[in-house]
Protein backbone atom coordinates (compact mmCIF):
# COMPACT_ATOMS: atom_id res chain seq x y z
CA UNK A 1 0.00 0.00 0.00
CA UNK A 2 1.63 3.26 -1.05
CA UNK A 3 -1.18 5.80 -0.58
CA UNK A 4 -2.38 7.96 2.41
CA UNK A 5 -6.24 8.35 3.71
CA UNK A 6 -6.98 11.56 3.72
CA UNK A 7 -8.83 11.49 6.76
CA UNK A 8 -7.69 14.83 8.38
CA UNK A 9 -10.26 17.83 8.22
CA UNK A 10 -9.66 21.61 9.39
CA UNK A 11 -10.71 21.20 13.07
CA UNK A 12 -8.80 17.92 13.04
CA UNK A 13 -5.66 19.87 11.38
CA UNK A 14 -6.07 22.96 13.89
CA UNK A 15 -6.14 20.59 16.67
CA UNK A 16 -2.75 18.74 15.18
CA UNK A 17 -1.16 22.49 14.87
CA UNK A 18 -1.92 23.54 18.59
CA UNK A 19 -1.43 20.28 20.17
CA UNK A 20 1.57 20.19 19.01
CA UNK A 21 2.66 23.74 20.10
CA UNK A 22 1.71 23.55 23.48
CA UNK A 23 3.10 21.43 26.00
CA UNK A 24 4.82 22.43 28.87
CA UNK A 25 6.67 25.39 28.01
CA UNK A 26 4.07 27.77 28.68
CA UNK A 27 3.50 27.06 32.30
CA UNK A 28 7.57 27.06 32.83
CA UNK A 29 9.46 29.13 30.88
CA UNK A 30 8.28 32.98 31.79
CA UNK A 31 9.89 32.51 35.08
CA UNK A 32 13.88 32.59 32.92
CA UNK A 33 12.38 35.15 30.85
CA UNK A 34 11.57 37.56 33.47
CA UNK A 35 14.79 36.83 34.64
CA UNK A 36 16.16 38.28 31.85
CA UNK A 37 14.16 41.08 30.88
CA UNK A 38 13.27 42.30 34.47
CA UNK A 39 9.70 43.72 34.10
CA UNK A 40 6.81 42.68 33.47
CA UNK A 41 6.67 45.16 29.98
CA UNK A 42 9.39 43.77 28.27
CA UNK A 43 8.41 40.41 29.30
CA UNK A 44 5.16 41.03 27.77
CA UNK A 45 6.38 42.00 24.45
CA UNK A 46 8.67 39.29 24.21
CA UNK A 47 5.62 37.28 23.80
CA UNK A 48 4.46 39.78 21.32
CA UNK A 49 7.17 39.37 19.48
CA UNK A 50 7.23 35.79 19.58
CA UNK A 51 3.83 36.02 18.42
CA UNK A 52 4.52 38.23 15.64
CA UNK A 53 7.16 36.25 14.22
CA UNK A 54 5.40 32.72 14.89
CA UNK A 55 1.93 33.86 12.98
CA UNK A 56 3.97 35.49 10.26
CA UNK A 57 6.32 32.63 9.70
CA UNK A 58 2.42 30.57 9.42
CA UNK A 59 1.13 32.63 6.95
CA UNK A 60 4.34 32.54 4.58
CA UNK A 61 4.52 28.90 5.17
CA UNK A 62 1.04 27.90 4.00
CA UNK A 63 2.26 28.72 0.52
CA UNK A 64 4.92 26.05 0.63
CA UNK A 65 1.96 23.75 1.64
CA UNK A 66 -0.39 24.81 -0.67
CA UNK A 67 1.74 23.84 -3.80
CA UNK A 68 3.10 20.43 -2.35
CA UNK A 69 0.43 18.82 -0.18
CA UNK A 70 2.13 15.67 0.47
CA UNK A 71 4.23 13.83 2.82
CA UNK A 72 7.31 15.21 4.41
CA UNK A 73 6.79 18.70 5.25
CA UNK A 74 9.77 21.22 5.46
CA UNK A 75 11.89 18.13 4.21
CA UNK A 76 9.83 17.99 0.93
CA UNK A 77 9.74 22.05 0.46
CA UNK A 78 13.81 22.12 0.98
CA UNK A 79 14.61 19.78 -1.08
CA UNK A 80 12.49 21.09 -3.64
CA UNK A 81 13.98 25.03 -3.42
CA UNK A 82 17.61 24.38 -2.43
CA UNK A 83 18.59 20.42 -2.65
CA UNK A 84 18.52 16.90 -1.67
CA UNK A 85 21.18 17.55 0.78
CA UNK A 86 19.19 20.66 2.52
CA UNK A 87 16.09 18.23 2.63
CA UNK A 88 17.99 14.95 4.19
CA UNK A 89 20.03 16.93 7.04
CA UNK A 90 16.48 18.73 7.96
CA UNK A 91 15.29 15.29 8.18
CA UNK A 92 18.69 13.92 9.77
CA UNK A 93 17.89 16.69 12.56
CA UNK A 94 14.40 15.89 13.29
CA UNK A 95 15.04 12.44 13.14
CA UNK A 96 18.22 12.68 15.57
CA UNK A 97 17.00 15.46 17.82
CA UNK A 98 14.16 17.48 16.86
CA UNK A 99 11.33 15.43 16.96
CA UNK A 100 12.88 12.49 19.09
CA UNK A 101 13.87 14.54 21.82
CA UNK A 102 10.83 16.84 21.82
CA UNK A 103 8.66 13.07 22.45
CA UNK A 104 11.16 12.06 24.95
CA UNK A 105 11.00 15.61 26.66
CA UNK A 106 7.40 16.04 27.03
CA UNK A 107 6.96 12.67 28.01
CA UNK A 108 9.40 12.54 30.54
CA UNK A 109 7.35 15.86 31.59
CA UNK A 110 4.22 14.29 31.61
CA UNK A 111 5.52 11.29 34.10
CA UNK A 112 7.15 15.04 36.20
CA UNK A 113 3.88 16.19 36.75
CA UNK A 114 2.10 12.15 37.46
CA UNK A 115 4.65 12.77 40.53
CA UNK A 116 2.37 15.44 41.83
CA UNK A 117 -0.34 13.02 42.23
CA UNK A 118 1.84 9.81 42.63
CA UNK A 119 5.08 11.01 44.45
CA UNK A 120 6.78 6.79 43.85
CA UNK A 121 6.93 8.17 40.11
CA UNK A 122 10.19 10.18 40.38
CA UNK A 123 13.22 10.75 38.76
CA UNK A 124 15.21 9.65 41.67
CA UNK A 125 12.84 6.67 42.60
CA UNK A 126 15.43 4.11 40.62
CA UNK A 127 14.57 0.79 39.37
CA UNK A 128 18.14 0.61 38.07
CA UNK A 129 19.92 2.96 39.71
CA UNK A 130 22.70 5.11 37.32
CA UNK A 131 25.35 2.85 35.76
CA UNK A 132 28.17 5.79 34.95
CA UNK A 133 29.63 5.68 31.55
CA UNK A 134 31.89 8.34 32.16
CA UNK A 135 32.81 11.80 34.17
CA UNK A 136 29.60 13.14 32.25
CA UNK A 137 27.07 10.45 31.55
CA UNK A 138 25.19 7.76 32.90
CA UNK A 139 22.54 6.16 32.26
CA UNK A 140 19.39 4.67 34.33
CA UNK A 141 15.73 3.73 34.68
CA UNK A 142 13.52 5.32 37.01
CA UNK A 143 9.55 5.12 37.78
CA UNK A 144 9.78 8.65 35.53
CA UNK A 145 11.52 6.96 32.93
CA UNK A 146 9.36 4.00 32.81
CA UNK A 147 6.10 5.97 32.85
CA UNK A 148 8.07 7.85 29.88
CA UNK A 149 8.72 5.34 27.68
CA UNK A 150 5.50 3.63 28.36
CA UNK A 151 3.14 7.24 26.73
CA UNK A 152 5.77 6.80 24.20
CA UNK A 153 4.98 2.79 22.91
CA UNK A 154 1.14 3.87 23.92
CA UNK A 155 0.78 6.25 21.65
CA UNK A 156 3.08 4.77 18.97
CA UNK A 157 1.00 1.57 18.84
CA UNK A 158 -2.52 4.04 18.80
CA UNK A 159 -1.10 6.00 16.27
CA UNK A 160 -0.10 2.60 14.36
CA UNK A 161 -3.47 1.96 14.61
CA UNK A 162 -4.28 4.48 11.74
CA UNK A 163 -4.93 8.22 11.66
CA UNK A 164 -8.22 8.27 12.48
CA UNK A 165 -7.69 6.46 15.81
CA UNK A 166 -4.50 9.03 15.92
CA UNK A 167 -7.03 12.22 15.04
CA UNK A 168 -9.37 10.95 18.00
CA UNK A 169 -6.59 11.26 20.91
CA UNK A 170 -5.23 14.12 19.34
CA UNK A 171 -8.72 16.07 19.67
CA UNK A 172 -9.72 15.45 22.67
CA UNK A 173 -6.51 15.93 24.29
CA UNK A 174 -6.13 19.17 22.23
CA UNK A 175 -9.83 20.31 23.42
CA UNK A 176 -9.01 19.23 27.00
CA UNK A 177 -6.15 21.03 27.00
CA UNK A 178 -6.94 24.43 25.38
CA UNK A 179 -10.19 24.19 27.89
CA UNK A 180 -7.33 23.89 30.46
CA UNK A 181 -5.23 26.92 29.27
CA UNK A 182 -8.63 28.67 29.08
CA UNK A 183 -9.45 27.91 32.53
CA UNK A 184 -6.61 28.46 33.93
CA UNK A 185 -6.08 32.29 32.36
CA UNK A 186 -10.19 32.78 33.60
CA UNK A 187 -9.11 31.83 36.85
CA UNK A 188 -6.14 34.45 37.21
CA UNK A 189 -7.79 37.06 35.87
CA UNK A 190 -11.11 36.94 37.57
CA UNK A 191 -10.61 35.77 40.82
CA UNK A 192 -6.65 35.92 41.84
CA UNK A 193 -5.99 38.81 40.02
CA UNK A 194 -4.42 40.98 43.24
CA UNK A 195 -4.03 45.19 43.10
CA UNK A 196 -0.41 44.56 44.49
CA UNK A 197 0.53 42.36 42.09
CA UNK A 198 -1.02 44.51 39.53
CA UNK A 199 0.64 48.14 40.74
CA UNK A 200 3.97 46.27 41.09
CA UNK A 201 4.20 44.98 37.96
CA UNK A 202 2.58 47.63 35.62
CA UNK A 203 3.66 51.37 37.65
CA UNK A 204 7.03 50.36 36.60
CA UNK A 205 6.33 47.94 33.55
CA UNK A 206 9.06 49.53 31.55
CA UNK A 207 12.04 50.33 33.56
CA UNK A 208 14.97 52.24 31.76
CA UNK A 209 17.27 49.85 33.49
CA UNK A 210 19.22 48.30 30.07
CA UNK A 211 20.81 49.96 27.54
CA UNK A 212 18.69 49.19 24.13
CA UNK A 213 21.63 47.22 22.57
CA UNK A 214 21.02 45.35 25.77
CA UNK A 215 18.07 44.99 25.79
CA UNK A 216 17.89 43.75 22.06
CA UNK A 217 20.35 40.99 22.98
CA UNK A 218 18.22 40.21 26.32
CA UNK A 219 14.78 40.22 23.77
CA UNK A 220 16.55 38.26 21.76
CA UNK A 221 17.86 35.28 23.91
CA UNK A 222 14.75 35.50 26.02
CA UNK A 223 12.99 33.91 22.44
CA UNK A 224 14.81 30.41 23.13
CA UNK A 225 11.90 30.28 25.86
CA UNK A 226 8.58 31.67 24.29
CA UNK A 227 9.82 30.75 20.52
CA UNK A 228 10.19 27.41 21.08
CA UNK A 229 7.58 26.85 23.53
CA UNK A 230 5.59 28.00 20.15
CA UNK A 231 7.63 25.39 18.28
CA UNK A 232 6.07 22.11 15.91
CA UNK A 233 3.25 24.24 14.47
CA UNK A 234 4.16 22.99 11.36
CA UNK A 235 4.10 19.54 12.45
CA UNK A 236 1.08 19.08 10.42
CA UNK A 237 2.41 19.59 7.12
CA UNK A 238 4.23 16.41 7.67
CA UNK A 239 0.82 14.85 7.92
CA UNK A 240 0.08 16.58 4.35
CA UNK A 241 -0.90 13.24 2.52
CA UNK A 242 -3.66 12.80 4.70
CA UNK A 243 -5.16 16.11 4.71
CA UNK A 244 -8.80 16.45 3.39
CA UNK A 245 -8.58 19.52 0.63
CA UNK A 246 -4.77 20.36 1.57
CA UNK A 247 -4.78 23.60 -0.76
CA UNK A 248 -7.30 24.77 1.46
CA UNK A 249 -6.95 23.53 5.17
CA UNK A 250 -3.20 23.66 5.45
CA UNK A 251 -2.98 26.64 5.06
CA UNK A 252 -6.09 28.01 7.26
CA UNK A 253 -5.32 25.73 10.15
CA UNK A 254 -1.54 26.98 10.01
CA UNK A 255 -2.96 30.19 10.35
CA UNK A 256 -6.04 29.69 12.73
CA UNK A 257 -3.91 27.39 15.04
CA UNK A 258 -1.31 29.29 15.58
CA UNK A 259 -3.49 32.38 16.14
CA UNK A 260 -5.22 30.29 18.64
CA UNK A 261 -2.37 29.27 20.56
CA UNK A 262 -0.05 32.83 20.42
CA UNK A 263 -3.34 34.36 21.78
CA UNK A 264 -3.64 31.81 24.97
CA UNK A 265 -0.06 32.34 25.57
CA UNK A 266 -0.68 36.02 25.76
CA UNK A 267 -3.70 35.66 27.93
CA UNK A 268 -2.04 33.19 30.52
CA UNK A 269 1.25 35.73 30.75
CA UNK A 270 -1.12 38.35 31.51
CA UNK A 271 -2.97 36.18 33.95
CA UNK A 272 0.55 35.30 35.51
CA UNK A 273 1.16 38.87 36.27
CA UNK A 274 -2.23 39.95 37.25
CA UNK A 275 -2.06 37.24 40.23
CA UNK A 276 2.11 37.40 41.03
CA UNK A 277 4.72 40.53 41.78
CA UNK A 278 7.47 39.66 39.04
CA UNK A 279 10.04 38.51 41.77
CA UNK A 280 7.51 36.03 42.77
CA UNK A 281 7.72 34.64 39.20
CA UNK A 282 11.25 34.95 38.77
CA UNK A 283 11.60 32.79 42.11
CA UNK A 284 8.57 30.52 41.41
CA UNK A 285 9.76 26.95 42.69
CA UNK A 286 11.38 24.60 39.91
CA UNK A 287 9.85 27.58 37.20
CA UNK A 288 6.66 26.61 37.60
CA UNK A 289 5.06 29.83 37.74
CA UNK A 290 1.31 28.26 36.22
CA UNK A 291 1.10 26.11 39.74
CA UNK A 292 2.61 29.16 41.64
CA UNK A 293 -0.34 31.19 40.48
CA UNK A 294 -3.16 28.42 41.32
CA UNK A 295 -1.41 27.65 44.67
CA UNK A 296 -1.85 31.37 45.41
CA UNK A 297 -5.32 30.71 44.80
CA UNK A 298 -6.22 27.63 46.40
CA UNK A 299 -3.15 26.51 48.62
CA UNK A 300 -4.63 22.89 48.74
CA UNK A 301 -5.44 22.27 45.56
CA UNK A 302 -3.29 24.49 43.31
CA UNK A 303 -0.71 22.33 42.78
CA UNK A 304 -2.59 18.84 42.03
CA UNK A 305 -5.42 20.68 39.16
CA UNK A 306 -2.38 22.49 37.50
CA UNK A 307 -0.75 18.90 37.38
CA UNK A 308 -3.46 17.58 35.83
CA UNK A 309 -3.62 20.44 33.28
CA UNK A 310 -0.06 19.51 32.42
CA UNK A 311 -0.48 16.00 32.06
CA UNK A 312 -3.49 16.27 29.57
CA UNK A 313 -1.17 18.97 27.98
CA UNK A 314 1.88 17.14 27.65
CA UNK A 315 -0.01 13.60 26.55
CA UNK A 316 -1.30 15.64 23.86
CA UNK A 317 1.41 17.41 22.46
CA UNK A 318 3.67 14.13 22.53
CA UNK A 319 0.58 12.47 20.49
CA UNK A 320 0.92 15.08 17.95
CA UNK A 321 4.92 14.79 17.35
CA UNK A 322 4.47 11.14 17.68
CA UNK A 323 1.64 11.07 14.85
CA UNK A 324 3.03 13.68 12.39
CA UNK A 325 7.39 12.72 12.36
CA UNK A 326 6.97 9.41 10.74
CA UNK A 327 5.60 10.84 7.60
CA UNK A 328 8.70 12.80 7.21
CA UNK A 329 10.77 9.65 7.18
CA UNK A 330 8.76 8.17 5.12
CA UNK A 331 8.96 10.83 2.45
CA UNK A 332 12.93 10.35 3.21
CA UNK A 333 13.03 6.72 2.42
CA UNK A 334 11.05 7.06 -1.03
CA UNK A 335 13.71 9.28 -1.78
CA UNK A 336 16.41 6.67 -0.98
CA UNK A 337 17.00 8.62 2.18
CA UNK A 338 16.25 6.69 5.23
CA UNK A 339 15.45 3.11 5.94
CA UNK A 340 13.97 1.46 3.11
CA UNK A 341 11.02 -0.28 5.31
CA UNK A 342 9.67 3.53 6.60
CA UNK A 343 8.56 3.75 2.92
CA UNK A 344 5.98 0.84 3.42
CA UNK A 345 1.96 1.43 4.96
CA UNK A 346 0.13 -0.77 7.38
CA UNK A 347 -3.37 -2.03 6.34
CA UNK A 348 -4.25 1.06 8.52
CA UNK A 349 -2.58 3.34 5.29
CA UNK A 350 0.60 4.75 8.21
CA UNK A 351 4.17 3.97 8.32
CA UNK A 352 4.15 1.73 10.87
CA UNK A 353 7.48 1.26 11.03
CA UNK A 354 8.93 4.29 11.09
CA UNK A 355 6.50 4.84 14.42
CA UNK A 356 8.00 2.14 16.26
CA UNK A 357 11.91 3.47 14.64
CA UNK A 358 10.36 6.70 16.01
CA UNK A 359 9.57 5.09 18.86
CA UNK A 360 12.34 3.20 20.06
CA UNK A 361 14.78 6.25 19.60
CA UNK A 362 12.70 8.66 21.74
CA UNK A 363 12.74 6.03 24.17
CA UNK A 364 16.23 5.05 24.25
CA UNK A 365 16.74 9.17 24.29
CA UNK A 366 14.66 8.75 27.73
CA UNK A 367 17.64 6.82 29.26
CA UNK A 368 21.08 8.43 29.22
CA UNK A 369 21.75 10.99 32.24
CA UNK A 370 23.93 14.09 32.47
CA UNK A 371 26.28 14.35 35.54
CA UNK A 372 26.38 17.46 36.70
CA UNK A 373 29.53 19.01 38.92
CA UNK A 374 27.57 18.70 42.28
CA UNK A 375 27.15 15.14 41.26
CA UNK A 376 23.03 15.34 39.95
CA UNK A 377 22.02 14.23 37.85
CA UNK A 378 20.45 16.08 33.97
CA UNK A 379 18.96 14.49 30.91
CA UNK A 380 20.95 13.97 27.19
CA UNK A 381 17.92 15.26 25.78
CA UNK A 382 17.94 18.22 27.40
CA UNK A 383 21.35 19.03 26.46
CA UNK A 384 20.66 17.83 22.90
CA UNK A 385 17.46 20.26 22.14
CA UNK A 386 19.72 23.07 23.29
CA UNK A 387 21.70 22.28 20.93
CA UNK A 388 19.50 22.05 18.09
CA UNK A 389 17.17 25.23 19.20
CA UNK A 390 19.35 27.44 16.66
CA UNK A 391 19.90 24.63 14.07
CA UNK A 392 16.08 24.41 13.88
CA UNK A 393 15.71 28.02 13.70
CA UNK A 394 18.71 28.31 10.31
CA UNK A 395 16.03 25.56 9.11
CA UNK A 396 13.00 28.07 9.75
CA UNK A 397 14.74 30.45 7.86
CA UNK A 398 15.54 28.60 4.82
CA UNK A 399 12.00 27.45 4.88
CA UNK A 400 10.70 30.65 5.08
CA UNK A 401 13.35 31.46 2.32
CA UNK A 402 12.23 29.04 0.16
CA UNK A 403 8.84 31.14 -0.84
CA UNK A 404 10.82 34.34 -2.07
CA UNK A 405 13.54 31.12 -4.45
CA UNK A 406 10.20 29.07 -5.51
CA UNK A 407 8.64 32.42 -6.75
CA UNK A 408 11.98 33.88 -8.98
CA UNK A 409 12.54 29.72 -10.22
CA UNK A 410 9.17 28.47 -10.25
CA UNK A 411 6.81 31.26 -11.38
CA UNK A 412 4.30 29.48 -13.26
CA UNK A 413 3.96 26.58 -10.38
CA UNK A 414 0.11 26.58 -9.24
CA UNK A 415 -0.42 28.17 -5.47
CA UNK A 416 -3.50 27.87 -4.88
CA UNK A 417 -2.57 30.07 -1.62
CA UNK A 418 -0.13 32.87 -2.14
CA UNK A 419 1.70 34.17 1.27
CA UNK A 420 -0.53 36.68 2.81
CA UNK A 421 2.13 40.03 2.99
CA UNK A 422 4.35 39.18 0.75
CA UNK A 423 7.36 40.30 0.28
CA UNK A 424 6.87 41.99 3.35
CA UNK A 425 5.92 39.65 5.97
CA UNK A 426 7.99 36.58 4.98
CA UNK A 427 10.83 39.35 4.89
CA UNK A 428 10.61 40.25 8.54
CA UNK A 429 10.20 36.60 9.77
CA UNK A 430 13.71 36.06 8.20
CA UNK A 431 15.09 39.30 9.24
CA UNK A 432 13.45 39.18 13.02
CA UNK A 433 14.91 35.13 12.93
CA UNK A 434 18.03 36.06 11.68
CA UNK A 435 18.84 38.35 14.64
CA UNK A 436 17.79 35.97 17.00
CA UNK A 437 19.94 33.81 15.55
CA UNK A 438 23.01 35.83 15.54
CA UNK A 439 22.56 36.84 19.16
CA UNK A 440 22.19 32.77 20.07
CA UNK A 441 25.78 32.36 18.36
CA UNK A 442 27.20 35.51 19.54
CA UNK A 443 25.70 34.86 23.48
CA UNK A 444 24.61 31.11 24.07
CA UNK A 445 27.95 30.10 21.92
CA UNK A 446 28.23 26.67 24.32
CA UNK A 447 24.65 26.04 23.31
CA UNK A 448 24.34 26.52 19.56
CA UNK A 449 27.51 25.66 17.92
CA UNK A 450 27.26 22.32 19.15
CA UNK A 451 24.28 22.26 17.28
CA UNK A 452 25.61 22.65 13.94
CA UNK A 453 27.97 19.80 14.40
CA UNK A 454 25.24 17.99 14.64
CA UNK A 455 24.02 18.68 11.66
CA UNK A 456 27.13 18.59 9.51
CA UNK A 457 27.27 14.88 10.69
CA UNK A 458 24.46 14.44 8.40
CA UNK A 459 26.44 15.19 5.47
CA UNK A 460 28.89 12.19 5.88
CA UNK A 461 25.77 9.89 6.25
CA UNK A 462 23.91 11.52 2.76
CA UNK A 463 26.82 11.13 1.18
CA UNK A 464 27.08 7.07 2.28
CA UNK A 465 22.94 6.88 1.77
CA UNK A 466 23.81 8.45 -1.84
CA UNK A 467 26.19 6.59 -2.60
CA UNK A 468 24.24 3.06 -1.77
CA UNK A 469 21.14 4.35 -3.82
């Protein structure tokens, strides 16, 4: 069987966009950037900003989709405007890193938060306690790790199942979860909402205390927290091939779900510092400023409900990665590019087998520990997604790129959606990226440049895959 159900509609394709964008990050991750910028302003329009670029880099992208609604995604659309190579080490990444350790992250934070409610799930409640490979690794198996790798073979085998049981999961965890989100921002502004909280943060919301140069490098490095807690919201372009009317609902649920989502995040930070001062969100135990607010609430039962939100938000968001990155390597492997078995469909019409490849490297991603100087214990793919964050982000760019080449090589190809803006709004995406980017490489050197090595190891392994085919 070679060919895809389309079985995917817009609500189902909206759902696939923001369940894949939000998982965890937007409960944790304002606490470091209000570290950062220092008020509650700037850390306000870093979200904008985020926003901005994240909706305009959805409307560009929907013309990509438009003209090639089929398997593979960003892999598909670079090799198409720049070359085979471009397309295999995008797929190299998000085979290696990207969309492996995204399912082993979440996951692992979904069995975090079942801790809440079930304290023997922990990372330090050992089954097999860590076996050190050397002055920096180890590797072990907790109750955390197990519950990990078990969301990870669960939803591997549903999604296996075929995308309509895959489309099921994904919206009602999607609906639980924006319901959640919604809840949760209803519930800070309405009834924690606090007129200290509020004069402390907004009398002073933009302090003159950084220089504008430094300030543009703080915005800018602040964006490794809201830009990628936006991340995957083109996840479901990978899932192209199954997309009812793809000229049509790619790009509106590109648009509509990221709209969605950059509009919750907005609400919640503004919930976050209706209810909190700002150093109570800087300081908010383990960055978990979401259960910081609800605890302020309701002391007793803060901390389980905002658990509970996480766990339906993380459980969703792993479904979505989990159901969308095996269609890239199948695209990979008709191209000679990956495993020749991730080319071949189930009876259910998915690659099963690159699901349960997928699978097993997300899982085996779960394992390995970082050793820390004071002699904790980290995570590889922690470490690894650092890495990556401004590899991914040269990808965006090309991507986004690839709509101003495809129009100057390819100006007769059909688009049944042309980029909303153009030249304009694709332009700023790349500019706004770009200067991100450059501040990551300049700044966070020990956390980007890594990442490109592991992306020039890809070209070794085209050249072998090339080579064989």
């Amino acid at each position: 069987m070679s060919e895809f159900r389309r079985e995917l509609g817009l609500y189902d394709s909206v759902m696939v966009v923001a369940g894949a964008m939000i998982g965890s990050g937007i409960f944790i991750v304002s606490a470091d950037m209000s570290r950062l910028l220092g008020s509650a302003g700037w850390l306000l329009a870093a979200w904008v900003l985020t926003g901005i670029l994240t909706v305009s880099a959805a409307l560009s992208y929907g013309e990509l989709a438009a003209m090639m609604p089929e398997a593979g995604g960003m892999y598909v659309y670079m090799r198409r405007a720049f070359s085979p190579l471009w397309g295999f080490l995008y797929g190299w990444t998000l085979f290696t890193v990207i969309q492996t350790g995204t399912v082993a992250a979440v996951a692992v934070a979904f069995a975090r938060f079942t801790g809440v409610l079930l304290p023997s799930i922990s990372e330090s409640n050992y089954i097999i306690a860590p076996i050190h490979l050397s002055s920096g690794y180890a590797i072990s198996l907790s109750t955390a790790q197990v519950v990990a790798i078990a969301v990870i073979a669960v939803l591997s085998w549903t999604n296996s199942r075929g995308v309509r049981y895959g489309k099921i999961v994904q919206n009602v965890f999607t609906t639980a979860k924006i319901g959640s989100l919604i809840a949760l921002i209803a519930v800070g502004l309405l009834f924690g909402s606090t007129n200290e909280a509020i004069r402390m943060n907004f009398d002073t919301a933009w302090p003159a205390k950084l220089s504008w140069f430094d300030l543009l490098v703080a915005m800018c490095v602040a964006q490794v927290g809201s830009l990628f807690s936006a991340d995957s919201w083109h996840n479901i372009t990978f899932t192209a091939g199954e997309v009812k009317d793809p000229q049509r609902n790619l790009p509106l649920s590109l648009a509509l779900g990221t709209s969605l989502v950059i509009g919750l995040y907005l609400l919640a930070n503004l919930a976050y510092l209706s209810v909190l001062p700002l150093d109570q969100i800087q300081n908010a135990p383990s960055d978990r400023v979401a259960t910081a607010v609800l605890r302020s609430i309701s002391p007793q039962w803060g901390a389980p409900l905002m658990a509970v939100a996480i766990m339906v938000s993380t459980f969703g968001c792993v479904n979505a990665l989990v159901l969308a990155g095996p269609r890239v390597y199948f695209a990979m492997a008709l191209d000679k590019l990956f495993f020749a078995r991730a080319a071949q469909l189930n009876e259910a019409r998915v690659p099963e087998w690159s699901l349960w490849i997928q699978g097993a490297w997300s899982a085996l991603l779960v394992l390995p520990r970082t050793v820390n100087a004071d002699g904790s214990y980290g995570n590889l793919y922690s470490n690894l997604l650092d890495y990556v964050i401004s590899a991914a982000l040269i990808f965006y760019i090309m991507a986004i790129a690839a709509v101003f080449r495809l129009r100057l090589r390819e100006p007769d190809a059909a688009r049944p959606y042309r980029a909303w803006g153009y030249p304009v709004l694709p332009a700023f995406y790349i500019a706004g990226a770009a200067t991100i980017l450059v501040c990551l490489f300049v700044y966070r050197p020990a956390t980007t440049w890594p990442g490109l090595v592991i992306v020039l190891l890809g070209v070794p392994v085209y050249a072998l895959m090339s080579r064989r085919s």
